[in-house]
PDB file of N, CA and C in Angstrom:
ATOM      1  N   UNK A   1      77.463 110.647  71.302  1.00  0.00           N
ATOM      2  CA  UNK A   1      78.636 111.018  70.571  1.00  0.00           C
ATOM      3  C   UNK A   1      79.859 110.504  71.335  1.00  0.00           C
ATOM      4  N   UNK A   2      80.726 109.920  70.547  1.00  0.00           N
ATOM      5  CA  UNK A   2      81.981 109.248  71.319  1.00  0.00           C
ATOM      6  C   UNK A   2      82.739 110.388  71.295  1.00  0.00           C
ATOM      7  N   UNK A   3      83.654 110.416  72.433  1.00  0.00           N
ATOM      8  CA  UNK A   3      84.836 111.795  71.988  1.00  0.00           C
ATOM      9  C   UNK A   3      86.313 111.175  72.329  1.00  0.00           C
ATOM     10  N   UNK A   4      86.639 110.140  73.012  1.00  0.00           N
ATOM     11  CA  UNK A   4      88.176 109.778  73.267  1.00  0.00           C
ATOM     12  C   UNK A   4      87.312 107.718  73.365  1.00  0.00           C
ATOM     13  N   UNK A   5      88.858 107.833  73.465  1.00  0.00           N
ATOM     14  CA  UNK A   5      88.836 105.829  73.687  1.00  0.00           C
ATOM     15  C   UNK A   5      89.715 105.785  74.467  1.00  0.00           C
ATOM     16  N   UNK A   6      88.933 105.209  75.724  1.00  0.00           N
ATOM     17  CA  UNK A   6      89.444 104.574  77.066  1.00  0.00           C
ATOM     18  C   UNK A   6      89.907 103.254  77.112  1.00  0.00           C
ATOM     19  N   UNK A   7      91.294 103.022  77.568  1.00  0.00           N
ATOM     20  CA  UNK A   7      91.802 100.957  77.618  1.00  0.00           C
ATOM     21  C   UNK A   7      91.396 100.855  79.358  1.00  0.00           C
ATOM     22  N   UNK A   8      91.025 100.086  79.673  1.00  0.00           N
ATOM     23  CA  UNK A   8      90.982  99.399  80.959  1.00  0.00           C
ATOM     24  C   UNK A   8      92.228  98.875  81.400  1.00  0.00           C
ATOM     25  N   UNK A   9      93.035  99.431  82.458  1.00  0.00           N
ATOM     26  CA  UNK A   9      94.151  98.400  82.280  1.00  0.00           C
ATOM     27  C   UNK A   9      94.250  96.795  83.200  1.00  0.00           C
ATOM     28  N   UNK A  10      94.833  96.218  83.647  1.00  0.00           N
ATOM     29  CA  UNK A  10      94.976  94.927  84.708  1.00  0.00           C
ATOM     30  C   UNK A  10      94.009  95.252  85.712  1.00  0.00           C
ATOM     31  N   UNK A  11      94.125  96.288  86.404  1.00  0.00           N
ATOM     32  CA  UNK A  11      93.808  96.483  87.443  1.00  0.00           C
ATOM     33  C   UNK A  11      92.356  97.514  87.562  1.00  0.00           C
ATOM     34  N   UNK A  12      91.879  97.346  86.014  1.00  0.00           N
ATOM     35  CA  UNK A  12      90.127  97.624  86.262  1.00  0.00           C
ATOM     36  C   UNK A  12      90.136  99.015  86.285  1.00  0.00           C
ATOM     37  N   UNK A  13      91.731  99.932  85.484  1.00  0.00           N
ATOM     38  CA  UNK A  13      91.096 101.270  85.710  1.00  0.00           C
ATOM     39  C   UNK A  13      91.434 102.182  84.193  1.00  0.00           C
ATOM     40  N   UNK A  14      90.554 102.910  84.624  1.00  0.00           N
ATOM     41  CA  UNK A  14      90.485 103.601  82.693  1.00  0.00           C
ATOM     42  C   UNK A  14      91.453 105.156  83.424  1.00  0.00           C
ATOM     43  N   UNK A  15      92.246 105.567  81.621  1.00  0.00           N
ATOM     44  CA  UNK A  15      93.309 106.947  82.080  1.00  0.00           C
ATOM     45  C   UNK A  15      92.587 107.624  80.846  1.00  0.00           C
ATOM     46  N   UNK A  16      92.007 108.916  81.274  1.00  0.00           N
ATOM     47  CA  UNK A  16      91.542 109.881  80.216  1.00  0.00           C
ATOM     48  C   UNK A  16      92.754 110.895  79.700  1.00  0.00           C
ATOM     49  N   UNK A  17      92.370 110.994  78.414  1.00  0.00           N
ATOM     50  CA  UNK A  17      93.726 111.231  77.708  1.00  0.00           C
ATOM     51  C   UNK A  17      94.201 113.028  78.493  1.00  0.00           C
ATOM     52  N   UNK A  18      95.327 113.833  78.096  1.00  0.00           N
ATOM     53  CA  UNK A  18      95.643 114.780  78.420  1.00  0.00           C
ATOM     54  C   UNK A  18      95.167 116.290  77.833  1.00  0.00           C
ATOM     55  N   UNK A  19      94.782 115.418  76.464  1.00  0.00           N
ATOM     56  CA  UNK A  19      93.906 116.508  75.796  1.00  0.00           C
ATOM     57  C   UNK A  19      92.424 116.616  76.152  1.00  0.00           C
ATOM     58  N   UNK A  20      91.923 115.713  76.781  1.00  0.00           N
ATOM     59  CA  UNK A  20      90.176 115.357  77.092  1.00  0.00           C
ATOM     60  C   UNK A  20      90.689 116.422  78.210  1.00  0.00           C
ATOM     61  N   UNK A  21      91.398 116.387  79.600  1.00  0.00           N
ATOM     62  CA  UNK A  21      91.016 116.934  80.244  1.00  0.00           C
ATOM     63  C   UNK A  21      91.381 118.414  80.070  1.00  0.00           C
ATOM     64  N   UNK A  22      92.401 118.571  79.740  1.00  0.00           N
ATOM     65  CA  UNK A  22      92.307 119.993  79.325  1.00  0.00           C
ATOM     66  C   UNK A  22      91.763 120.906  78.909  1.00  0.00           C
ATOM     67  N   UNK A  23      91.063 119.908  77.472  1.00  0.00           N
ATOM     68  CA  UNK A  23      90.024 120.569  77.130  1.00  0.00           C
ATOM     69  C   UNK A  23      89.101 121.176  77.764  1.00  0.00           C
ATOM     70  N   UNK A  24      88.703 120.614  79.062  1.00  0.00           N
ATOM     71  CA  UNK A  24      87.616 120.408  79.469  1.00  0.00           C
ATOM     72  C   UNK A  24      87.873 120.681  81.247  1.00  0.00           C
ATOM     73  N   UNK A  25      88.901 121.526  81.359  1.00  0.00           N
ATOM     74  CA  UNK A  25      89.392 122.223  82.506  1.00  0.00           C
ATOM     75  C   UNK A  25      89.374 121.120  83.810  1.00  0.00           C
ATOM     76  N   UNK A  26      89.708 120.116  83.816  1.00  0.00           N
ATOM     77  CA  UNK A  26      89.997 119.162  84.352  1.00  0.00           C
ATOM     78  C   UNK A  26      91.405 118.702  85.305  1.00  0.00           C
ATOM     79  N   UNK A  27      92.256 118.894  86.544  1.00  0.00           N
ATOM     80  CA  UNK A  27      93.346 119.004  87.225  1.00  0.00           C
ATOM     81  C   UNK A  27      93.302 117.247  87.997  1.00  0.00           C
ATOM     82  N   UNK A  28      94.689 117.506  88.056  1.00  0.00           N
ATOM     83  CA  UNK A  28      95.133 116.399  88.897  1.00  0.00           C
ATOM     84  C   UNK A  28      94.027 116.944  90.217  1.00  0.00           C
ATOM     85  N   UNK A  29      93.473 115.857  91.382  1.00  0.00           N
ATOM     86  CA  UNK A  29      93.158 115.891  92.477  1.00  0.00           C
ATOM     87  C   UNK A  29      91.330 116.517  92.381  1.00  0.00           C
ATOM     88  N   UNK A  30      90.932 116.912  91.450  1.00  0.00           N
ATOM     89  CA  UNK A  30      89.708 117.191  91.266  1.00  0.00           C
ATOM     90  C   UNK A  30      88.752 115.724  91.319  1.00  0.00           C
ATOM     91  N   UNK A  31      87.645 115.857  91.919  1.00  0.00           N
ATOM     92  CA  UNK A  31      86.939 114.156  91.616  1.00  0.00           C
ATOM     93  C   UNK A  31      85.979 114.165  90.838  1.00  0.00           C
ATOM     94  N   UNK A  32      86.122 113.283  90.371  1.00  0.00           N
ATOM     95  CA  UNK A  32      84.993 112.269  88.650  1.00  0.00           C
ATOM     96  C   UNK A  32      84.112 111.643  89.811  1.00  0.00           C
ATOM     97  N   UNK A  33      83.221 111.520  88.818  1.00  0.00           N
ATOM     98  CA  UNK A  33      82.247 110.465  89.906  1.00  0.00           C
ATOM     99  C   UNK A  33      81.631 109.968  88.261  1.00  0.00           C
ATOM    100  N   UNK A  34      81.333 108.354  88.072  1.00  0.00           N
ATOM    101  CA  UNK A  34      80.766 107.430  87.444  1.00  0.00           C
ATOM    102  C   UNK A  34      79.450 107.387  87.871  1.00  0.00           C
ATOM    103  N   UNK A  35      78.317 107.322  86.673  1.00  0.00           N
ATOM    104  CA  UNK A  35      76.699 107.702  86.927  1.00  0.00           C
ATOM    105  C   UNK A  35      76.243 106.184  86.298  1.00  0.00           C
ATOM    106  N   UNK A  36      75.599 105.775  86.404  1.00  0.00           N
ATOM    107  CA  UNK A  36      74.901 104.547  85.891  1.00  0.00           C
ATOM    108  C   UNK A  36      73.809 105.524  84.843  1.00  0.00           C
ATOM    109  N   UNK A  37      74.003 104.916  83.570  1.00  0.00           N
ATOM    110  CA  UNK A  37      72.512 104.997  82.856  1.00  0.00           C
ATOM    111  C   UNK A  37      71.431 103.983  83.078  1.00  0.00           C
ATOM    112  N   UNK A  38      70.051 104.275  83.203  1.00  0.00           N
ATOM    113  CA  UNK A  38      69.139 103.106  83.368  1.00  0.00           C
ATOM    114  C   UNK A  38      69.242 102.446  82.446  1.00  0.00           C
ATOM    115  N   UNK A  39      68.982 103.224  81.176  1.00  0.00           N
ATOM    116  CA  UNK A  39      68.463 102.862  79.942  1.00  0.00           C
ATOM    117  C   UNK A  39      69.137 102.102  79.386  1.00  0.00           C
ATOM    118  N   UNK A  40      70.879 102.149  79.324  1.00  0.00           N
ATOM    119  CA  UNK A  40      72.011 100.907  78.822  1.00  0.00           C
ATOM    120  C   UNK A  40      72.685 100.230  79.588  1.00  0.00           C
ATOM    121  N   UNK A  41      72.596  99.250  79.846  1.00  0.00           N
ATOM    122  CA  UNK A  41      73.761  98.223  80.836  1.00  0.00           C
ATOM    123  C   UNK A  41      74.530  98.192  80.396  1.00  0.00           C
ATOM    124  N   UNK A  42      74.916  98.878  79.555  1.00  0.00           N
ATOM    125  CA  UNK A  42      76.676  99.071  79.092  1.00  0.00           C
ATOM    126  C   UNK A  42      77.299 100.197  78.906  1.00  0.00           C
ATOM    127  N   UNK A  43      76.573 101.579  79.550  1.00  0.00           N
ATOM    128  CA  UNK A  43      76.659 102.552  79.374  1.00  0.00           C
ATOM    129  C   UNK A  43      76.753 103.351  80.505  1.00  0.00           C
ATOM    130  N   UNK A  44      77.936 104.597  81.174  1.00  0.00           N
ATOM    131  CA  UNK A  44      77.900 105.197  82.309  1.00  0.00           C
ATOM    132  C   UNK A  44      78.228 106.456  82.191  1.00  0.00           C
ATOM    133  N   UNK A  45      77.963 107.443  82.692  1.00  0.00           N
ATOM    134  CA  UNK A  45      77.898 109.026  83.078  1.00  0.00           C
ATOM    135  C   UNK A  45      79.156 109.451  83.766  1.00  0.00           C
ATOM    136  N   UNK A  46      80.652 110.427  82.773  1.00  0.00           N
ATOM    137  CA  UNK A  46      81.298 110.948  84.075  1.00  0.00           C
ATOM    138  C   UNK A  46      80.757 112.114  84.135  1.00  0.00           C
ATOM    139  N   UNK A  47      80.894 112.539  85.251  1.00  0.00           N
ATOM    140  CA  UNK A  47      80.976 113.856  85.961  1.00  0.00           C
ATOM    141  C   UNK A  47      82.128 114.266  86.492  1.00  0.00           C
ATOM    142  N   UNK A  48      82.669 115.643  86.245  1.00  0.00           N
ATOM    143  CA  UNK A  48      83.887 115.864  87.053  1.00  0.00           C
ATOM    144  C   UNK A  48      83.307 117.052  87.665  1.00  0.00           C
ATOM    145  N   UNK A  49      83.680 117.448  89.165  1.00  0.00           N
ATOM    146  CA  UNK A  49      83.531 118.259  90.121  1.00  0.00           C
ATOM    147  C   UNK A  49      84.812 119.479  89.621  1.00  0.00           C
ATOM    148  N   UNK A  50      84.210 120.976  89.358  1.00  0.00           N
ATOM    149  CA  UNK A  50      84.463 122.019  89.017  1.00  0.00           C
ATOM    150  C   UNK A  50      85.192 122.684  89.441  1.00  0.00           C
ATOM    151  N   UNK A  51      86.596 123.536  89.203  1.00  0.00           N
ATOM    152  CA  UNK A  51      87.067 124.191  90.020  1.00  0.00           C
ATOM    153  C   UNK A  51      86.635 124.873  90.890  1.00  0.00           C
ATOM    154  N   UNK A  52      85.704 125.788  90.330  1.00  0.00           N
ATOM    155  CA  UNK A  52      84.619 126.458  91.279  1.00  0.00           C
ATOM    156  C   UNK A  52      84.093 125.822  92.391  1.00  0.00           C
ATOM    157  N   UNK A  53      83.944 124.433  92.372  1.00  0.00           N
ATOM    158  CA  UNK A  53      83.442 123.375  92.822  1.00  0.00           C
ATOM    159  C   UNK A  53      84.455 123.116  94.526  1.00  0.00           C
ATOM    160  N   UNK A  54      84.018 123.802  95.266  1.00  0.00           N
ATOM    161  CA  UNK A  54      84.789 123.127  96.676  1.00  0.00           C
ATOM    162  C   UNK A  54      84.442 122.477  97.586  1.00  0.00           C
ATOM    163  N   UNK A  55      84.047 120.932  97.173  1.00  0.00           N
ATOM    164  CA  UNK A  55      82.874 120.438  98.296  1.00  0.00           C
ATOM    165  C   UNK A  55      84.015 119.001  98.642  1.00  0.00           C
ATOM    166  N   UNK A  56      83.498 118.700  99.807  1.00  0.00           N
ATOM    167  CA  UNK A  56      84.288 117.689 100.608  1.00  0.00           C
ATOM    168  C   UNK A  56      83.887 116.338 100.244  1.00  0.00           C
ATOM    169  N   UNK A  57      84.708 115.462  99.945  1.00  0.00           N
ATOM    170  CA  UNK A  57      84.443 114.046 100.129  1.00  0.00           C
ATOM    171  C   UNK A  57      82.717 113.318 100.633  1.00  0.00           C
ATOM    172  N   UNK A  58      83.147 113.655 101.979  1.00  0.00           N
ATOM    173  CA  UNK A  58      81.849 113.474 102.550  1.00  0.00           C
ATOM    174  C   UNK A  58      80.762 114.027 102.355  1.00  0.00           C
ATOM    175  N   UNK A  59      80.435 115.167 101.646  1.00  0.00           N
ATOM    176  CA  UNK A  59      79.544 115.983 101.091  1.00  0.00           C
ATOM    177  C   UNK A  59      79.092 114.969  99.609  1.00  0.00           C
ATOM    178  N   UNK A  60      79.785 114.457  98.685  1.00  0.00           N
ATOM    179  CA  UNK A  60      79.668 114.111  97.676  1.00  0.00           C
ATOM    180  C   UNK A  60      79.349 112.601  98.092  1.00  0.00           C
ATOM    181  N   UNK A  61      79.466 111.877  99.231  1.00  0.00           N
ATOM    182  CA  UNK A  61      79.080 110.645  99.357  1.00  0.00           C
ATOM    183  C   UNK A  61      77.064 110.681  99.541  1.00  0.00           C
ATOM    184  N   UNK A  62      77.514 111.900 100.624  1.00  0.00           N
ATOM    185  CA  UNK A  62      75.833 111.885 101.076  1.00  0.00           C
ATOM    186  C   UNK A  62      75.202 112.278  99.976  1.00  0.00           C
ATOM    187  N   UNK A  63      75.129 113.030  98.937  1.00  0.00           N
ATOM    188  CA  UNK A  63      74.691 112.713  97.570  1.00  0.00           C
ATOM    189  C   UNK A  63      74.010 111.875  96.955  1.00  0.00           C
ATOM    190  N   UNK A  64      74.279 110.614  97.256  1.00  0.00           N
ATOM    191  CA  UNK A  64      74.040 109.564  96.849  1.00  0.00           C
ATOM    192  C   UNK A  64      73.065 108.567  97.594  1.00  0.00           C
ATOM    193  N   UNK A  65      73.239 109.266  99.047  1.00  0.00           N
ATOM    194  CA  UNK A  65      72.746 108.593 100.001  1.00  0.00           C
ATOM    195  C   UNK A  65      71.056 108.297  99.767  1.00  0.00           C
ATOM    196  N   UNK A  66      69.930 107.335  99.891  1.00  0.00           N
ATOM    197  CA  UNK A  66      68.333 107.304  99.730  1.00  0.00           C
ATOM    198  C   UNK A  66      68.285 107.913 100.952  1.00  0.00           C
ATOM    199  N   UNK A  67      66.979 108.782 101.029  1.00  0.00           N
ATOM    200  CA  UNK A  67      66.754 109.228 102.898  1.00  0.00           C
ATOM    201  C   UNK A  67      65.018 108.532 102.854  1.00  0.00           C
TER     202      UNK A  67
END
């Protein structure tokens, strides 16, 4: 399901509208993180980290990390 339309601007970066995040309890300084789908090469996952949500930078890198 599509819900907003993102422009890319010059510099390779997308602005989600003011109503998406609101909706959707979303603040300046909170972090998104971009997910790869396997299944579409043209297709990606946001995630935004929760108010509730108080985890550090470095916490959210190692995440990602293979062990």
């Amino acid at each position: 399901m599509k819900i907003c339309r993102l422009k890319i601007d010059s510099k390779g970066r997308v602005q989600f509208p003011k109503s998406f995040l609101d909706a959707n309890n979303i603040s300046y300084g909170q972090w998104g993180f971009m997910e790869v789908i396997n299944s579409n090469a043209r297709a990606v996952r946001f995630t935004f980290e929760s108010r509730e949500e108080q985890k550090s930078r470095v916490e959210y890198l190692k995440m990602g990390e293979v062990k």
